[in-house]
Protein backbone atom coordinates (compact mmCIF):
# COMPACT_ATOMS: atom_id res chain seq x y z
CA UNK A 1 -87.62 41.35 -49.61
CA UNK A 2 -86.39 42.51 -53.24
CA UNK A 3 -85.25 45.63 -51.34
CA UNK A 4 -83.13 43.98 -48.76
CA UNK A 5 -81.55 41.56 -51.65
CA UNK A 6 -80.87 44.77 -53.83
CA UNK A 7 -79.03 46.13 -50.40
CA UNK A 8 -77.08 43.13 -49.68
CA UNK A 9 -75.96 42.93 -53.35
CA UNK A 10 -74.48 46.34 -53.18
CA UNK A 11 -73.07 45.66 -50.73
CA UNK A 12 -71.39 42.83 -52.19
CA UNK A 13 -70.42 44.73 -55.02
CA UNK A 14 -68.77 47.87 -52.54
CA UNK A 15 -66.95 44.78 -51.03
CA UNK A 16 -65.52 43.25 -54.16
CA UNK A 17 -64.90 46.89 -55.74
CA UNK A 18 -62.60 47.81 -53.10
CA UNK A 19 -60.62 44.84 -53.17
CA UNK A 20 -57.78 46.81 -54.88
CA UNK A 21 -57.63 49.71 -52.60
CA UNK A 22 -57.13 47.01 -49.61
CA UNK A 23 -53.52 48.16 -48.71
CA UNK A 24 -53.76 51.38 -50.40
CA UNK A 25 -52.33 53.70 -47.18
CA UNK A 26 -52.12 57.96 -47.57
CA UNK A 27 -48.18 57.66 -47.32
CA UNK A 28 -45.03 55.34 -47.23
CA UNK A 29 -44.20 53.36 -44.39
CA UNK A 30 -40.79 52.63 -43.42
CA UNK A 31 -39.60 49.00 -43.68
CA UNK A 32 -38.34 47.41 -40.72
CA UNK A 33 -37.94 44.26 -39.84
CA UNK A 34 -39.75 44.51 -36.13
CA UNK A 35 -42.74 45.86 -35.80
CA UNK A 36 -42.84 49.76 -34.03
CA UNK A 37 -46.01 51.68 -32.16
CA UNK A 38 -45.80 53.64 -35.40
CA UNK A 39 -45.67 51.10 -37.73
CA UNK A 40 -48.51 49.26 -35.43
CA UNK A 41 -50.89 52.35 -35.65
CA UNK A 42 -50.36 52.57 -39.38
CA UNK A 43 -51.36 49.01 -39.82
CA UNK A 44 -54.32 49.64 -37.99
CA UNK A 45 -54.61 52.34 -40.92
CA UNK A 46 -53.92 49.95 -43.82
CA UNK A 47 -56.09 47.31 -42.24
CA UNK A 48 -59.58 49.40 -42.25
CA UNK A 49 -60.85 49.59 -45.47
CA UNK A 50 -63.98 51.43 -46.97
CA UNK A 51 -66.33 49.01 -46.18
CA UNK A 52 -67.45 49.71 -42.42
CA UNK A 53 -67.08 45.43 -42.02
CA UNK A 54 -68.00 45.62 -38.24
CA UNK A 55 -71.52 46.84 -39.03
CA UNK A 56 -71.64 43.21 -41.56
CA UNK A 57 -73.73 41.83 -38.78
CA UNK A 58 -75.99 44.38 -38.09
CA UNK A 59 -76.48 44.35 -41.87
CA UNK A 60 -77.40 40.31 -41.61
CA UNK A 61 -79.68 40.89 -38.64
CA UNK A 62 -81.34 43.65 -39.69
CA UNK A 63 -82.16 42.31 -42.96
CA UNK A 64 -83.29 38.74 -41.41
CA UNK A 65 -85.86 41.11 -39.04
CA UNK A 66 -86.90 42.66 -41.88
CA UNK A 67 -87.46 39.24 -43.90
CA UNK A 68 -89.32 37.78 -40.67
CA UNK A 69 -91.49 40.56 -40.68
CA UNK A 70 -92.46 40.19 -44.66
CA UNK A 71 -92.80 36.58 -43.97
CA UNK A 72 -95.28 37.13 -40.54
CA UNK A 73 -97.31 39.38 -43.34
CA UNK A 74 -97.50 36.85 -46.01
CA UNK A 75 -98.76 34.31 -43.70
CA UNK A 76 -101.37 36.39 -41.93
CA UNK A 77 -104.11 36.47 -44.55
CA UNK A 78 -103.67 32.05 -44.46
CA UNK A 79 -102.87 31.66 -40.74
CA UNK A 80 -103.11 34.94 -38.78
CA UNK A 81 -100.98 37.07 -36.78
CA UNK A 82 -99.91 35.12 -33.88
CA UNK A 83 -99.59 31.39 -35.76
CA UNK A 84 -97.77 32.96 -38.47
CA UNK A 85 -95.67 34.82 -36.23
CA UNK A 86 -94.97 31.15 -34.21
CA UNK A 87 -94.08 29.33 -37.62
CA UNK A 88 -91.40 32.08 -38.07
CA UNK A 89 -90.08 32.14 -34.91
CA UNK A 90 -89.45 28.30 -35.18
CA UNK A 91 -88.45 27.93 -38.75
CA UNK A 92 -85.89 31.10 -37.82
CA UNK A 93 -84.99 30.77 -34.56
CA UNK A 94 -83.60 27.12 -34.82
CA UNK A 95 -80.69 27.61 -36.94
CA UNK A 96 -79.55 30.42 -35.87
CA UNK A 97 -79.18 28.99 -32.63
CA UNK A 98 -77.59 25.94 -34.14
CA UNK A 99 -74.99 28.41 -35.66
CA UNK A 100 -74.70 30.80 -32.57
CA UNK A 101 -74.19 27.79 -30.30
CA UNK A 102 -70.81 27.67 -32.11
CA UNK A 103 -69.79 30.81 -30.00
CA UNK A 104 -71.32 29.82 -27.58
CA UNK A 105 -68.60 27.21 -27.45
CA UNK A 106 -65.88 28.82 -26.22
CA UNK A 107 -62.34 29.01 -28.48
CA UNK A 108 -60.96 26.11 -26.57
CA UNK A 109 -64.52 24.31 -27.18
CA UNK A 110 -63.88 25.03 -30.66
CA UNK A 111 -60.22 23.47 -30.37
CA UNK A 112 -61.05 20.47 -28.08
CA UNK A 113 -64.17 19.65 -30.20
CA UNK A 114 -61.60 19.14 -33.37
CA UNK A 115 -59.08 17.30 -31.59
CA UNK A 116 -56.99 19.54 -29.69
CA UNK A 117 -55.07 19.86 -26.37
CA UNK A 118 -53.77 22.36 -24.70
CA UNK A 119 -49.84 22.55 -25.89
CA UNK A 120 -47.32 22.34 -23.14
CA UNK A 121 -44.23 23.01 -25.78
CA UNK A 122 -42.56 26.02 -23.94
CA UNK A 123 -41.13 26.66 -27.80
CA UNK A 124 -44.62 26.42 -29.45
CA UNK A 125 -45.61 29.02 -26.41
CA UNK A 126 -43.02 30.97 -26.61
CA UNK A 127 -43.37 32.16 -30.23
CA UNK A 128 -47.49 32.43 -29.59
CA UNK A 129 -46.60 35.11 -26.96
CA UNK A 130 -44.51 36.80 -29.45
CA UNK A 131 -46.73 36.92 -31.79
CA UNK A 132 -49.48 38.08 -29.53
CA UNK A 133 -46.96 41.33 -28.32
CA UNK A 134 -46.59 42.16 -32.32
CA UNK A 135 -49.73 42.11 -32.75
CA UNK A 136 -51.33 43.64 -29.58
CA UNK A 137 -53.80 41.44 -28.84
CA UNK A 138 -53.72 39.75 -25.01
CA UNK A 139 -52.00 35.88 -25.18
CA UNK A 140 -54.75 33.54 -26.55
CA UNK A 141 -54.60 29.57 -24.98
CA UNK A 142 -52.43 27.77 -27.70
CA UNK A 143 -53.74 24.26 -28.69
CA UNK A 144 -52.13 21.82 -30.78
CA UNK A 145 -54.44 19.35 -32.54
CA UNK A 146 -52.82 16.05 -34.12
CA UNK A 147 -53.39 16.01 -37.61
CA UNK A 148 -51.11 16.11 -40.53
CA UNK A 149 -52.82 18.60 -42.56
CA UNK A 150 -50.96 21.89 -42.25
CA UNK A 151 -53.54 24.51 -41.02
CA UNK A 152 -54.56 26.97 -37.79
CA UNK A 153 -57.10 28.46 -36.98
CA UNK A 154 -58.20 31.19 -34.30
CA UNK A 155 -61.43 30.71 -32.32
CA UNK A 156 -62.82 32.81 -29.52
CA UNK A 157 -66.38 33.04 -27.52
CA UNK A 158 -68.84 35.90 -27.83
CA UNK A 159 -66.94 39.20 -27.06
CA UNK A 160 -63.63 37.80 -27.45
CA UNK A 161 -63.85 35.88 -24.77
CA UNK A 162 -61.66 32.51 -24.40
CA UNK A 163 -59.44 33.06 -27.23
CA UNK A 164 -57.46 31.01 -28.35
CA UNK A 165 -55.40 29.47 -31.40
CA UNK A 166 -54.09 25.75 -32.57
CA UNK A 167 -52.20 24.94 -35.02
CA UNK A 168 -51.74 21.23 -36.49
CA UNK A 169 -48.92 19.08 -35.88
CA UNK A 170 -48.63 18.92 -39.99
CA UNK A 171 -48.11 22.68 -40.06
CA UNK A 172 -45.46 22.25 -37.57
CA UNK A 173 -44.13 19.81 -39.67
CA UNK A 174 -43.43 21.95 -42.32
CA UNK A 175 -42.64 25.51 -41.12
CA UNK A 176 -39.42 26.82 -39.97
CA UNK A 177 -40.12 29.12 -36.54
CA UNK A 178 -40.05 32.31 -38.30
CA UNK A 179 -42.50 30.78 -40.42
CA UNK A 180 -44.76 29.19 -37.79
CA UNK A 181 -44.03 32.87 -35.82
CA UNK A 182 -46.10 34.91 -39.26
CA UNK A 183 -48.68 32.00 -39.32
CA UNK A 184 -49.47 32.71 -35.46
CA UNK A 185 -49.31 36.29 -36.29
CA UNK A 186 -51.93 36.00 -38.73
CA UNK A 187 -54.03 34.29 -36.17
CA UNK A 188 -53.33 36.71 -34.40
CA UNK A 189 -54.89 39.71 -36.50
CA UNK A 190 -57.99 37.28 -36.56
CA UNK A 191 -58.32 37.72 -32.80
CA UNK A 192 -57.47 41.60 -33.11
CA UNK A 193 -60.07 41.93 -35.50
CA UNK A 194 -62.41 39.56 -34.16
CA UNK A 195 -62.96 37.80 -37.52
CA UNK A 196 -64.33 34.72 -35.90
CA UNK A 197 -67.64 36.00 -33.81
CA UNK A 198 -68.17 38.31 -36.71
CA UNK A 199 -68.31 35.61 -39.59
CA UNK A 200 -70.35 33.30 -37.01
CA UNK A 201 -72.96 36.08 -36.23
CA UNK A 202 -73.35 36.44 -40.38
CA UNK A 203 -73.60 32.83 -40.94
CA UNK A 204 -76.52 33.03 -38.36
CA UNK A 205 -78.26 35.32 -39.62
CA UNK A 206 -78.03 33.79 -43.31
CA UNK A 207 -79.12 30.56 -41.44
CA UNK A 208 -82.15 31.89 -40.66
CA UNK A 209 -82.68 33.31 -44.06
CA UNK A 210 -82.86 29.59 -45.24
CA UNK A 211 -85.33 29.04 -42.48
CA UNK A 212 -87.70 31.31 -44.33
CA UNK A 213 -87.03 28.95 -47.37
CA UNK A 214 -87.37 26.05 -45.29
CA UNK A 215 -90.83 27.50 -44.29
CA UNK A 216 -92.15 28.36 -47.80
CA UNK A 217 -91.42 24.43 -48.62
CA UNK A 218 -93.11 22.83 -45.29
CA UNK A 219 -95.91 25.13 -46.65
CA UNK A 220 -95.69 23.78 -50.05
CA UNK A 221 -95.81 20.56 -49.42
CA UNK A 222 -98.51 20.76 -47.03
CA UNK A 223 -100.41 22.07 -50.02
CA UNK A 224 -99.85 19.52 -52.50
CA UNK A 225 -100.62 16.81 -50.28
CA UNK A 226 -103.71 18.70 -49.21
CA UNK A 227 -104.56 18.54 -52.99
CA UNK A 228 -103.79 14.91 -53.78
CA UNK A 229 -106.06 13.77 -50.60
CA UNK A 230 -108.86 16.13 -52.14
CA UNK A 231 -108.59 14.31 -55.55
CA UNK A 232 -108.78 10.82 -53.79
CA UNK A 233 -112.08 12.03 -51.97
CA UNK A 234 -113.52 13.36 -54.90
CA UNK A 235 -114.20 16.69 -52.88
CA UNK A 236 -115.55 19.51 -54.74
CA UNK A 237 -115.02 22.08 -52.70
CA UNK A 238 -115.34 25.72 -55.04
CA UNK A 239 -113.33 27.86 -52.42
CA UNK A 240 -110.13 26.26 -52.47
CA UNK A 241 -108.32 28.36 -54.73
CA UNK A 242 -109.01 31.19 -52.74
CA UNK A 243 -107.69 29.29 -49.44
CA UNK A 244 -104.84 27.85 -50.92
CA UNK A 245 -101.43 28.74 -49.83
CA UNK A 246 -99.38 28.06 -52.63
CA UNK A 247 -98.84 31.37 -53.64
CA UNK A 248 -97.27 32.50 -50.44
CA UNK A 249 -95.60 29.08 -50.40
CA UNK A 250 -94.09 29.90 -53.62
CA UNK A 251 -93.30 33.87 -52.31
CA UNK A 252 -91.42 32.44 -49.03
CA UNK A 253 -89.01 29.71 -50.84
CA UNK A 254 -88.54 32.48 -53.82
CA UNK A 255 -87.25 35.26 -51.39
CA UNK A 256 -85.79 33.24 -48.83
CA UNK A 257 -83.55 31.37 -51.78
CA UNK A 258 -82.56 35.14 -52.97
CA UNK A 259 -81.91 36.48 -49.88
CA UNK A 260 -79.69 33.58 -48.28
CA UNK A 261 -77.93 33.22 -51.50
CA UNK A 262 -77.06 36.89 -51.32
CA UNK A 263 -76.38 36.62 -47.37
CA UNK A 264 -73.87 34.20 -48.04
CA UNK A 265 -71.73 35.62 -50.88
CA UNK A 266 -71.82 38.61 -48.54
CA UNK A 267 -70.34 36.17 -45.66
CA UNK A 268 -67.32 34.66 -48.36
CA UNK A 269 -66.55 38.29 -49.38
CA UNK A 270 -66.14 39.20 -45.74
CA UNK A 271 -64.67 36.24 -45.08
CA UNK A 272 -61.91 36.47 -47.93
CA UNK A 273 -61.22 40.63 -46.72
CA UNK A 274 -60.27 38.94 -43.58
CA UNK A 275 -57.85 36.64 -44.60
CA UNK A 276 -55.99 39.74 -46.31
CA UNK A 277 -55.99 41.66 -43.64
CA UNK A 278 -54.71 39.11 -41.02
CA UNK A 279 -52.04 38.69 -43.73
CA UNK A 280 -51.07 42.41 -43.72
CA UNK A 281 -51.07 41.86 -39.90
CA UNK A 282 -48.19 39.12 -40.00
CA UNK A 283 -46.33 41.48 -42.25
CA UNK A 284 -46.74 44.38 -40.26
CA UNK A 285 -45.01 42.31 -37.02
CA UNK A 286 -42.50 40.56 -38.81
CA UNK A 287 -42.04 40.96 -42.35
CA UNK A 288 -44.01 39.96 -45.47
CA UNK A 289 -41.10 36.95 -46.56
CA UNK A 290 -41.91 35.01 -43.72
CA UNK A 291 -45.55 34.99 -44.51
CA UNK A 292 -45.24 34.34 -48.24
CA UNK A 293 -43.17 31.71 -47.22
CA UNK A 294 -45.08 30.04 -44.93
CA UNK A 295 -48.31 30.22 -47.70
CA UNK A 296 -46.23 28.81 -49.97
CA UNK A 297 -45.29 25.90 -48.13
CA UNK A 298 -48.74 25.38 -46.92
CA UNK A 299 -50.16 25.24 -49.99
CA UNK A 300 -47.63 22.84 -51.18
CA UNK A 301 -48.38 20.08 -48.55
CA UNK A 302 -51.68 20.39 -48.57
CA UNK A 303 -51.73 19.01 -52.08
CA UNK A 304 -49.96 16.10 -50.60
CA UNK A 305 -51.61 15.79 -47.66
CA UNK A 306 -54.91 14.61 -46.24
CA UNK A 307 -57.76 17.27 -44.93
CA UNK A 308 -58.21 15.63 -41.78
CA UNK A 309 -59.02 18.30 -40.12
CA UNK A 310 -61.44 20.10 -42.51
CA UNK A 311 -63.48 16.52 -42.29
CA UNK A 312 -66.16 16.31 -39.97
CA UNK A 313 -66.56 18.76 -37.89
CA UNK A 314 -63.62 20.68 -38.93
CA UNK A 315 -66.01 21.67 -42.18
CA UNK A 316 -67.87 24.54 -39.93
CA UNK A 317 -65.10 26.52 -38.99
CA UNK A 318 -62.95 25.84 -42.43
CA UNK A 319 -63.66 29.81 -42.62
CA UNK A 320 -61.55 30.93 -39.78
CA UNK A 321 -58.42 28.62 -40.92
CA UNK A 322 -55.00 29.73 -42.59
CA UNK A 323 -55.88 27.92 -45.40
CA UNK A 324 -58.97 26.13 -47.05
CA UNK A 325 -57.10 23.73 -49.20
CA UNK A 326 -54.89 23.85 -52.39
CA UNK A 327 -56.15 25.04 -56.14
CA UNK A 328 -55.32 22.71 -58.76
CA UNK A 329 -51.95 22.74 -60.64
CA UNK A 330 -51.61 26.52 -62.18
CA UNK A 331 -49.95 24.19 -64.88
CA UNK A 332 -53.40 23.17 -66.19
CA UNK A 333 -55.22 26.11 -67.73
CA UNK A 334 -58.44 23.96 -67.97
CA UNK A 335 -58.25 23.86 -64.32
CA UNK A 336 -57.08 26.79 -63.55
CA UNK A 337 -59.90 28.45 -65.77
CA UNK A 338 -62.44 26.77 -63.75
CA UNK A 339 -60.75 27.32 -60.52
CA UNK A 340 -60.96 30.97 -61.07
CA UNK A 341 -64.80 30.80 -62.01
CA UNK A 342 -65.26 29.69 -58.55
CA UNK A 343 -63.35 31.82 -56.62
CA UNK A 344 -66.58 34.18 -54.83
CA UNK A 345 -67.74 31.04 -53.84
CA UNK A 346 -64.38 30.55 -51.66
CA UNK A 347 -64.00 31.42 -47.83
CA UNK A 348 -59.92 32.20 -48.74
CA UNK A 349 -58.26 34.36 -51.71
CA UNK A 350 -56.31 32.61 -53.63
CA UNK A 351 -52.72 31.89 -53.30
CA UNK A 352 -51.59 34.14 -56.27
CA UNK A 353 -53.93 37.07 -54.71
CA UNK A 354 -52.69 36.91 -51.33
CA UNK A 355 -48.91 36.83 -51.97
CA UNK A 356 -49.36 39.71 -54.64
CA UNK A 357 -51.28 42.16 -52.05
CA UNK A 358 -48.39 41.24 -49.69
CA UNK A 359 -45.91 42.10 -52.47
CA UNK A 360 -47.82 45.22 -53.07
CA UNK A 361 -47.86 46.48 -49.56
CA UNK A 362 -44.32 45.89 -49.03
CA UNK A 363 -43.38 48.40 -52.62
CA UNK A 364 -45.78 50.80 -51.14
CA UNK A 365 -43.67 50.32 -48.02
CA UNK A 366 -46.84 49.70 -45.66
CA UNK A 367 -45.01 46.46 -44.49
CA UNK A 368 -41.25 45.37 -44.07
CA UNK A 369 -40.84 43.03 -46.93
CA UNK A 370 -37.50 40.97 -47.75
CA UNK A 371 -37.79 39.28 -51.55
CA UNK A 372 -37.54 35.43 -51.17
CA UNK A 373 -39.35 34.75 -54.29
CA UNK A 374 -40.45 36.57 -57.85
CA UNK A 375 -43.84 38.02 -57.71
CA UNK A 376 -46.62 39.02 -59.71
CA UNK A 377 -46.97 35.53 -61.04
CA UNK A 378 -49.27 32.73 -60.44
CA UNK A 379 -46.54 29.98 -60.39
CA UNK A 380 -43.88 31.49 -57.95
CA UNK A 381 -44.18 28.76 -55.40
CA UNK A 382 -44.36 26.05 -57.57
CA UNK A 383 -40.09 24.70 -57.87
């Protein structure tokens, strides 16, 4: 197990240290402000960064094979082969079924199941197939769900199937069309990338990591009640310490803490490369303003506005939406201070890091980029 966690870590740690190099492209693109099958195949360029993230889940799985196979070992000296093997299975196998059975749900089971309908707006459909011809992905179903939180989110099914995209009325609310045009542009680079599946099938696999936890506690407690109904009986019995499980108790919850902890800061890094790259994929179609714009606006209402869609159910797929709530007033610096402790723990950049690479693409002339507002600093949307 310690050499899986020293993998994952690494890997981490590749993730994080290529963070600058994100939009970092071998030469200048030329600005325009609609996206060509040149500029299209240089994004494509821009978007692929060092780290192969495609193979993330093979990297989850393979590690969680590897942990179920240390686990079936610790167990067999206490239960055997086939027992211990049956534990794992079960302690495993359940949650990452409960997480899979989120693709399994289709992108417009995703939508419906937060409170979405199929939109009808021939407006609202009519910039989502524009977007979708920018971007080159197929046209997704476009839902609308009725909340006034300004968000959307992309969802699809296991190999892209049933894709589709909502947006909240809020976010309607708020955004001009060429606005609401880079949001569903973004959403669309989600589905191009396939952001979604990919997050899911890492969230699985660290879901079964805490299994292995979950395990090494069932085991644990087992134990200690074992011992406390020993006491009562007054049984002397001089092999016990021999048959005890504790210690592989105590190995399961120890490496199965380790590894899911590092399984899922390896799922937010992922997680927050995506959001930059669906970013760069709005700017690519239609220009990097629009897209600052409409973050800037969304961030801005949702620090009046209620999370009701992030509630409930929403919370499990707060990953694959535009935005994951607003920091605290950059005007603090106690807040701020903290804010930015907590940042690898966040499924999103944060506003002031996503607005800069956008700024930064567009000087290196990897995007078309039109100035709206002063960059490089942490305050420009705040008038």
């Amino acid at each position: 197990m310690a050499a899986r966690t020293i993998y994952l870590l690494a890997a981490i740690a590749s993730a994080d240290a290529h963070m600058p190099n994100l939009f970092r492209a071998p030469t200048p693109r030329p600005a325009s402000l609609h996206m060509s099958a040149a500029v299209m195949r240089s994004s494509e360029e821009v978007v692929s960064f060092r780290m192969p993230t495609p193979s993330m889940p093979v990297v989850s799985y393979t590690t969680l094979a590897g942990a179920i196979a240390a686990t079936v070992t610790i167990l067999q000296p206490y239960t055997g082969v086939g027992i211990g093997l049956a534990l794992t299975s079960v302690s495993v196998g359940l949650p990452v079924a409960s997480v899979l059975s989120l693709g399994m749900m289709g992108g417009s089971g995703v939508a419906h199941s937060l409170g979405g309908s199929e939109s009808s707006d021939p407006v609202l459909k009519s910039i989502a197939a524009e977007a979708a011809a920018a971007v080159g992905v197929p046209m997704p179903r476009v839902f609308e769900v009725n909340a006034h939180e300004p968000n959307a989110f992309a969802a699809s099914g296991f190999q892209g199937r049933d894709s589709t995209i909502a947006v909240t009325t809020g976010l309607r609310e708020i955004l001009s069309a060429d606005e609401l045009k880079a949001v569903l542009a973004h959403e669309m680079g989600h589905l191009r990338h396939r952001d979604v599946m990919r997050n899911i099938h890492i969230a699985a696999a660290t879901a079964g990591l805490g299994g292995i936890y979950q395990l090494g506690r069932g085991i644990w407690d087992a134990e200690m009640e074992n011992d406390q109904r020993r006491r009562r009986s007054n049984s002397k019995d001089d092999d016990k310490d021999e048959s005890s499980a504790v210690p592989a108790a105590l190995a399961l919850m120890a490496g199965g803490l380790v590894l899911e902890g590092s399984a899922h800061l390896l799922r937010l890094t992922a997680s927050r490369h995506a959001e930059l790259k669906a970013d760069l994929a709005a700017a690519s179609a239609f220009g990097a303003k629009y897209m600052v714009d409409a973050l800037c606006k969304i961030d801005q209402a949702a620090a009046r506005r209620p999370a009701d869609l992030r509630k409930g159910k929403g919370k499990a797929f707060a990953f694959a939406m535009i935005s994951d709530g607003t920091p605290p007033d950059p005007r603090n610096l106690l807040l701020r201070g903290v804010h930015q402790i907590g940042v690898p723990m966040r499924t999103h950049p944060t506003l002031e890091q996503r607005v800069s690479a956008l700024h930064e693409a567009a000087m290196r002339r990897e995007v078309p980029y039109r100035m709206a507002v002063p960059a490089r600093r942490a305050w420009w949307c705040w008038w």
